[in-house]
PDB file of N, CA and C in Angstrom:
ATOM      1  N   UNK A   1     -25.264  -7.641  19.456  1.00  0.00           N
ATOM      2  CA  UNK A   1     -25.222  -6.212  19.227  1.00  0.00           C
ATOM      3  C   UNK A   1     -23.787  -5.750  18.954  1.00  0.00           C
ATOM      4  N   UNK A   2     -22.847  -5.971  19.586  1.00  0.00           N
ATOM      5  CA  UNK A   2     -21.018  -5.878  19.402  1.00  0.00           C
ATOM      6  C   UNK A   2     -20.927  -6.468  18.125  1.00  0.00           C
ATOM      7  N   UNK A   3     -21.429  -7.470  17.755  1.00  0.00           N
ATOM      8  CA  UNK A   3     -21.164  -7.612  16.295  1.00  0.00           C
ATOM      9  C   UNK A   3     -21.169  -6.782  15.055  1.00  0.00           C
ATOM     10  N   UNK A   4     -22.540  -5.946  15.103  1.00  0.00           N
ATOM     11  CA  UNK A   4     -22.878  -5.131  14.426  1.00  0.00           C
ATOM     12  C   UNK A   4     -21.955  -4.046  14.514  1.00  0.00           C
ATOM     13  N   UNK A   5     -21.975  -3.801  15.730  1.00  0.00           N
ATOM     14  CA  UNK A   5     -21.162  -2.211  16.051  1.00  0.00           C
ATOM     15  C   UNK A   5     -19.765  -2.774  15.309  1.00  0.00           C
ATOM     16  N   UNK A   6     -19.132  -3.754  15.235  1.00  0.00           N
ATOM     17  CA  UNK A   6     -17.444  -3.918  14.615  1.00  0.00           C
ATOM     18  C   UNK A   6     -17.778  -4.528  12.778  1.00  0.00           C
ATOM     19  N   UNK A   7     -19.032  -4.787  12.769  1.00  0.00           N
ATOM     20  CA  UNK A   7     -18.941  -4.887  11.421  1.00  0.00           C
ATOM     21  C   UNK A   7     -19.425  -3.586  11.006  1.00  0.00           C
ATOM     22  N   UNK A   8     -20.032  -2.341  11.398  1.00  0.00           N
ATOM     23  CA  UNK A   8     -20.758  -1.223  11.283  1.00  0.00           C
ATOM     24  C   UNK A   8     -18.861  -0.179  10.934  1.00  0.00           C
ATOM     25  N   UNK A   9     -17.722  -0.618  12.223  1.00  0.00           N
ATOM     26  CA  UNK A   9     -16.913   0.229  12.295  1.00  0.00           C
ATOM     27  C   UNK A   9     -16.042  -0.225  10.831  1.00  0.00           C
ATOM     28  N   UNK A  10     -15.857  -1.766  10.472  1.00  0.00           N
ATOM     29  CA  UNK A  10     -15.010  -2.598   9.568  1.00  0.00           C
ATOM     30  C   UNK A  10     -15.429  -1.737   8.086  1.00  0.00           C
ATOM     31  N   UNK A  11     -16.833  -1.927   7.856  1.00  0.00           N
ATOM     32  CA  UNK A  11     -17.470  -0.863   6.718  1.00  0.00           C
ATOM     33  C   UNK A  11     -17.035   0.319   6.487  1.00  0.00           C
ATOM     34  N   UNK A  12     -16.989   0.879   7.557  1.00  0.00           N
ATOM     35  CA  UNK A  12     -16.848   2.693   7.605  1.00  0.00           C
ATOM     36  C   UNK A  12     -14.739   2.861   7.504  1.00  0.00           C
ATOM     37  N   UNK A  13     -14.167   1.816   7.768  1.00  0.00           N
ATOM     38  CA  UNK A  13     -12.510   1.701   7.477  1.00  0.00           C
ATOM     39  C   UNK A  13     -12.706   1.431   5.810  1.00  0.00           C
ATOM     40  N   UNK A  14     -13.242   0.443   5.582  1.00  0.00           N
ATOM     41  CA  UNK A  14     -12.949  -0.109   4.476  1.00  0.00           C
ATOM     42  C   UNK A  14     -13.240   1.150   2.993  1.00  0.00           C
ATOM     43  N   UNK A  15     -14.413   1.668   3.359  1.00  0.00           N
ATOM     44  CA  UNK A  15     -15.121   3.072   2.661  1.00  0.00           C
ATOM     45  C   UNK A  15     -13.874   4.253   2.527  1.00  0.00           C
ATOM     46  N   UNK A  16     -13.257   4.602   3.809  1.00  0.00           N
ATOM     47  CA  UNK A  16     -11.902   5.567   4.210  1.00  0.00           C
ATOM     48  C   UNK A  16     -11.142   4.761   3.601  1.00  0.00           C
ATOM     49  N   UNK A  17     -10.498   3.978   3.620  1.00  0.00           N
ATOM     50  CA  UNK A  17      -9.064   3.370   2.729  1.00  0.00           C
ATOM     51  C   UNK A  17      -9.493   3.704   1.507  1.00  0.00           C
ATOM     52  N   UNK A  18     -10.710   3.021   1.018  1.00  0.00           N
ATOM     53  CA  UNK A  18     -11.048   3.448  -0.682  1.00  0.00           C
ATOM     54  C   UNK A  18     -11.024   4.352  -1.035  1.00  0.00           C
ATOM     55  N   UNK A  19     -11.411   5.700  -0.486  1.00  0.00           N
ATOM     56  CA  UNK A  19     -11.320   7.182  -0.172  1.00  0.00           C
ATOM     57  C   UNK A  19     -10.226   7.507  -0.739  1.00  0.00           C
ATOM     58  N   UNK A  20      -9.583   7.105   0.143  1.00  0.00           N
ATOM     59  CA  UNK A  20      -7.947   7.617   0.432  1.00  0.00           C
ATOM     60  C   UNK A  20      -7.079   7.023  -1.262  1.00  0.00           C
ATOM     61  N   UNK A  21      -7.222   5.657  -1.446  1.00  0.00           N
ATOM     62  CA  UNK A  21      -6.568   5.042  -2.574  1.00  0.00           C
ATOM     63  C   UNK A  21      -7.364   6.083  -3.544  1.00  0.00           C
ATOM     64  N   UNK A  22      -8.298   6.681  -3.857  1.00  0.00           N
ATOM     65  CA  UNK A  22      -8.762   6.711  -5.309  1.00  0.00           C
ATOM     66  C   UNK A  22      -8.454   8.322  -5.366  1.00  0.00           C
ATOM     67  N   UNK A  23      -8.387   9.187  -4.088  1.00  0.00           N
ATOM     68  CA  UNK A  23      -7.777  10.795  -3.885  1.00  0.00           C
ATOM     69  C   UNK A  23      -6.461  10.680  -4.377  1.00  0.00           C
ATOM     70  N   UNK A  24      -5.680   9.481  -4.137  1.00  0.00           N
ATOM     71  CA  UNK A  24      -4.173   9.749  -3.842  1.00  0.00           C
ATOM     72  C   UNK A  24      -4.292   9.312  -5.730  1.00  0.00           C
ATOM     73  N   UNK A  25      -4.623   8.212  -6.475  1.00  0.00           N
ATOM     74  CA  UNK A  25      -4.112   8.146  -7.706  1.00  0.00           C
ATOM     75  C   UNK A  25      -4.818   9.047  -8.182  1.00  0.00           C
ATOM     76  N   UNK A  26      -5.959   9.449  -8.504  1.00  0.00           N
ATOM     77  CA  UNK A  26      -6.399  10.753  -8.797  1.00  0.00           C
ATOM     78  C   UNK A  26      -5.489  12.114  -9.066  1.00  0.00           C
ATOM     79  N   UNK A  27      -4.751  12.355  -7.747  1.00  0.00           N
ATOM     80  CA  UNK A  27      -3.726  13.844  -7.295  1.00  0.00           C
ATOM     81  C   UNK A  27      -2.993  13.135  -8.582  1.00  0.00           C
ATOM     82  N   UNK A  28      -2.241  11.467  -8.534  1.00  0.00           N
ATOM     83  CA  UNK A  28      -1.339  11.995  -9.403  1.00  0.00           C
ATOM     84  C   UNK A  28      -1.418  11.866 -11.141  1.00  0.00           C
ATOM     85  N   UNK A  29      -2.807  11.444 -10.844  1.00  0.00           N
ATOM     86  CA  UNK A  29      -3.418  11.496 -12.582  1.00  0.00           C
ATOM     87  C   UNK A  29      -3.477  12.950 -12.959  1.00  0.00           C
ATOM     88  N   UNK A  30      -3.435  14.085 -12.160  1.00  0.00           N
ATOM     89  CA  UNK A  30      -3.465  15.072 -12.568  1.00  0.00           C
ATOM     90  C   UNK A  30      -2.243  15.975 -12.670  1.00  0.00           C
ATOM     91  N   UNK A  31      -1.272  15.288 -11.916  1.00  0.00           N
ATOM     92  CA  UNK A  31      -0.087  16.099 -12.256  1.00  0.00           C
ATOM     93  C   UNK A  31       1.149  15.506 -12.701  1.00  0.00           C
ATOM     94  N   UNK A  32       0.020  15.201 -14.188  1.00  0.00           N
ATOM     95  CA  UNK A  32       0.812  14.763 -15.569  1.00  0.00           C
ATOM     96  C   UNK A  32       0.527  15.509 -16.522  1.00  0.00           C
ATOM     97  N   UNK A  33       1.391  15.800 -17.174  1.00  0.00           N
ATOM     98  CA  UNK A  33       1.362  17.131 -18.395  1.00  0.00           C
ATOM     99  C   UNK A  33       0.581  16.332 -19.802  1.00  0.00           C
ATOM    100  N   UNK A  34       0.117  16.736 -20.450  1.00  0.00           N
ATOM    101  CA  UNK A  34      -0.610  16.435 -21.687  1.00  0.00           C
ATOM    102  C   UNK A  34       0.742  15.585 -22.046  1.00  0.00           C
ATOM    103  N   UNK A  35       2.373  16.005 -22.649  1.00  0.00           N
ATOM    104  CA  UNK A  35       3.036  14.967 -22.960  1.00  0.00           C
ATOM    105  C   UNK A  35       3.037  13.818 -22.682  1.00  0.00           C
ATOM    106  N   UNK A  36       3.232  13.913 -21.114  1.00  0.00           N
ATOM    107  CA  UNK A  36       3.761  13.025 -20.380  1.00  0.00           C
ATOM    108  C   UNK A  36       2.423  11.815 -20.721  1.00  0.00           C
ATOM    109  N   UNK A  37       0.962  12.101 -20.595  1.00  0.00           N
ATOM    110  CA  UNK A  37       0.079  11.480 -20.809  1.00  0.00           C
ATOM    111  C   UNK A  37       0.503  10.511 -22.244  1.00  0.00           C
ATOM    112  N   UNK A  38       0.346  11.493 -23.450  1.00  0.00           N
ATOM    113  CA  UNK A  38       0.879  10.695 -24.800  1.00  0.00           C
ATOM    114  C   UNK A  38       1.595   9.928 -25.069  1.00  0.00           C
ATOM    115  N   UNK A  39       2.653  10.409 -24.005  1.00  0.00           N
ATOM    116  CA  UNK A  39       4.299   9.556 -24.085  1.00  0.00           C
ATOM    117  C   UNK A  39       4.159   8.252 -23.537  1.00  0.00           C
ATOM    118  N   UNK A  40       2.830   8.074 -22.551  1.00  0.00           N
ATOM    119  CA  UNK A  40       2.626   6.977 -21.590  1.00  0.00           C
ATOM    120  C   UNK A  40       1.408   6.112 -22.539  1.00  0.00           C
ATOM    121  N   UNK A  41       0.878   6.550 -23.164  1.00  0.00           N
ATOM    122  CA  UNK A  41      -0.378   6.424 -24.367  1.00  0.00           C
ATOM    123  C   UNK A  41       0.502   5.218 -25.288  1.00  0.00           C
ATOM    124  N   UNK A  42       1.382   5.958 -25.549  1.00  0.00           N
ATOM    125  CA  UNK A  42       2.292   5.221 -27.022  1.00  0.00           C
ATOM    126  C   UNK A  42       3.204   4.543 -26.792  1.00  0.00           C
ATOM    127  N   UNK A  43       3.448   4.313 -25.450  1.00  0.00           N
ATOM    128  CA  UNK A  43       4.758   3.347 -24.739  1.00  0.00           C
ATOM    129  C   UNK A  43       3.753   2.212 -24.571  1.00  0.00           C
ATOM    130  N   UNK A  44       2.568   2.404 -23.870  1.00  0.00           N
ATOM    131  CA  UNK A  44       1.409   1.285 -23.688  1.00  0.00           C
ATOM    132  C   UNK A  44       1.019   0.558 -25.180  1.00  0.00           C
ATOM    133  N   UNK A  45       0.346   1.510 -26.306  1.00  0.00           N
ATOM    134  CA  UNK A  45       0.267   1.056 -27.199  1.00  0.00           C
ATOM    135  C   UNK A  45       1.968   0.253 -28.231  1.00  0.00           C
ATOM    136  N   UNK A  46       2.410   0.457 -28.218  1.00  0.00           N
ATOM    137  CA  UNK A  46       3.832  -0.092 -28.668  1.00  0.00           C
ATOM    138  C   UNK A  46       4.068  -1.499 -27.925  1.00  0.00           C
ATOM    139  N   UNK A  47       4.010  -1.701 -26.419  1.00  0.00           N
ATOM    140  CA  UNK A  47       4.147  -2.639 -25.948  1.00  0.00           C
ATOM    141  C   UNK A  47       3.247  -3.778 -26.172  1.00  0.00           C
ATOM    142  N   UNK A  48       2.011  -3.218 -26.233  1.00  0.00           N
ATOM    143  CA  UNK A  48       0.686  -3.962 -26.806  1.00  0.00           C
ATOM    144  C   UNK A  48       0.746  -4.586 -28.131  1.00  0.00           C
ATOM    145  N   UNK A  49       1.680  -4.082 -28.787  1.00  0.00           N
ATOM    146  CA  UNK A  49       1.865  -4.868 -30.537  1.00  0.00           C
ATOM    147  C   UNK A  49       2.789  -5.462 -30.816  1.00  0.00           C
ATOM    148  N   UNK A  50       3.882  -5.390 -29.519  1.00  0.00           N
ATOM    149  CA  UNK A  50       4.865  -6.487 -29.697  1.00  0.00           C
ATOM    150  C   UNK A  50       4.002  -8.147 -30.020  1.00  0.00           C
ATOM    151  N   UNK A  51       5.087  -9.177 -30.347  1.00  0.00           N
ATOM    152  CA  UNK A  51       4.336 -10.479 -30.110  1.00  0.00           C
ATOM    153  C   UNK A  51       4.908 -10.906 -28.448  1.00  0.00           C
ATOM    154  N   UNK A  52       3.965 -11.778 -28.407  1.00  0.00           N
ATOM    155  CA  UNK A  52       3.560 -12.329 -27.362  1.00  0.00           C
ATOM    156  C   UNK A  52       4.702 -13.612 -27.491  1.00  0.00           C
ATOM    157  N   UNK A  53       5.929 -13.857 -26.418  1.00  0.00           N
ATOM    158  CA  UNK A  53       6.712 -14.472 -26.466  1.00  0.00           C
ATOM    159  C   UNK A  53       6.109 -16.207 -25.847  1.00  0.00           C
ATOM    160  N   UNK A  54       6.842 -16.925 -26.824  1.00  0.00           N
ATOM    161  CA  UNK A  54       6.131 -18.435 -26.440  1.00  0.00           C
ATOM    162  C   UNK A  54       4.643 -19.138 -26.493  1.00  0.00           C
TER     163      UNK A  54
END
């Protein structure tokens, strides 16, 4: 029965951390300005068309 109850509590941590990670990048996916988004768009794409060294 103690088993359950610490794998029951391990679940309900693991659910809250995920919570927590996907609120926190979320907040700061949103407080990026339309530029700042593009500017990060075309730095990604640019890096993506370099060649691939070796």
């Amino acid at each position: 029965m103690k088993l359950w109850k610490w794998l029951g509590l391990a679940g309900v941590a693991g659910v809250t951390a995920t919570g927590v990670i996907i609120a926190r990048n979320q907040r700061q996916r949103t407080q990026l300005t339309p530029e700042e988004v593009r500017d990060r768009l075309q730095q990604r794409l640019r890096e993506s068309e370099q060649p691939a060294d070796g």
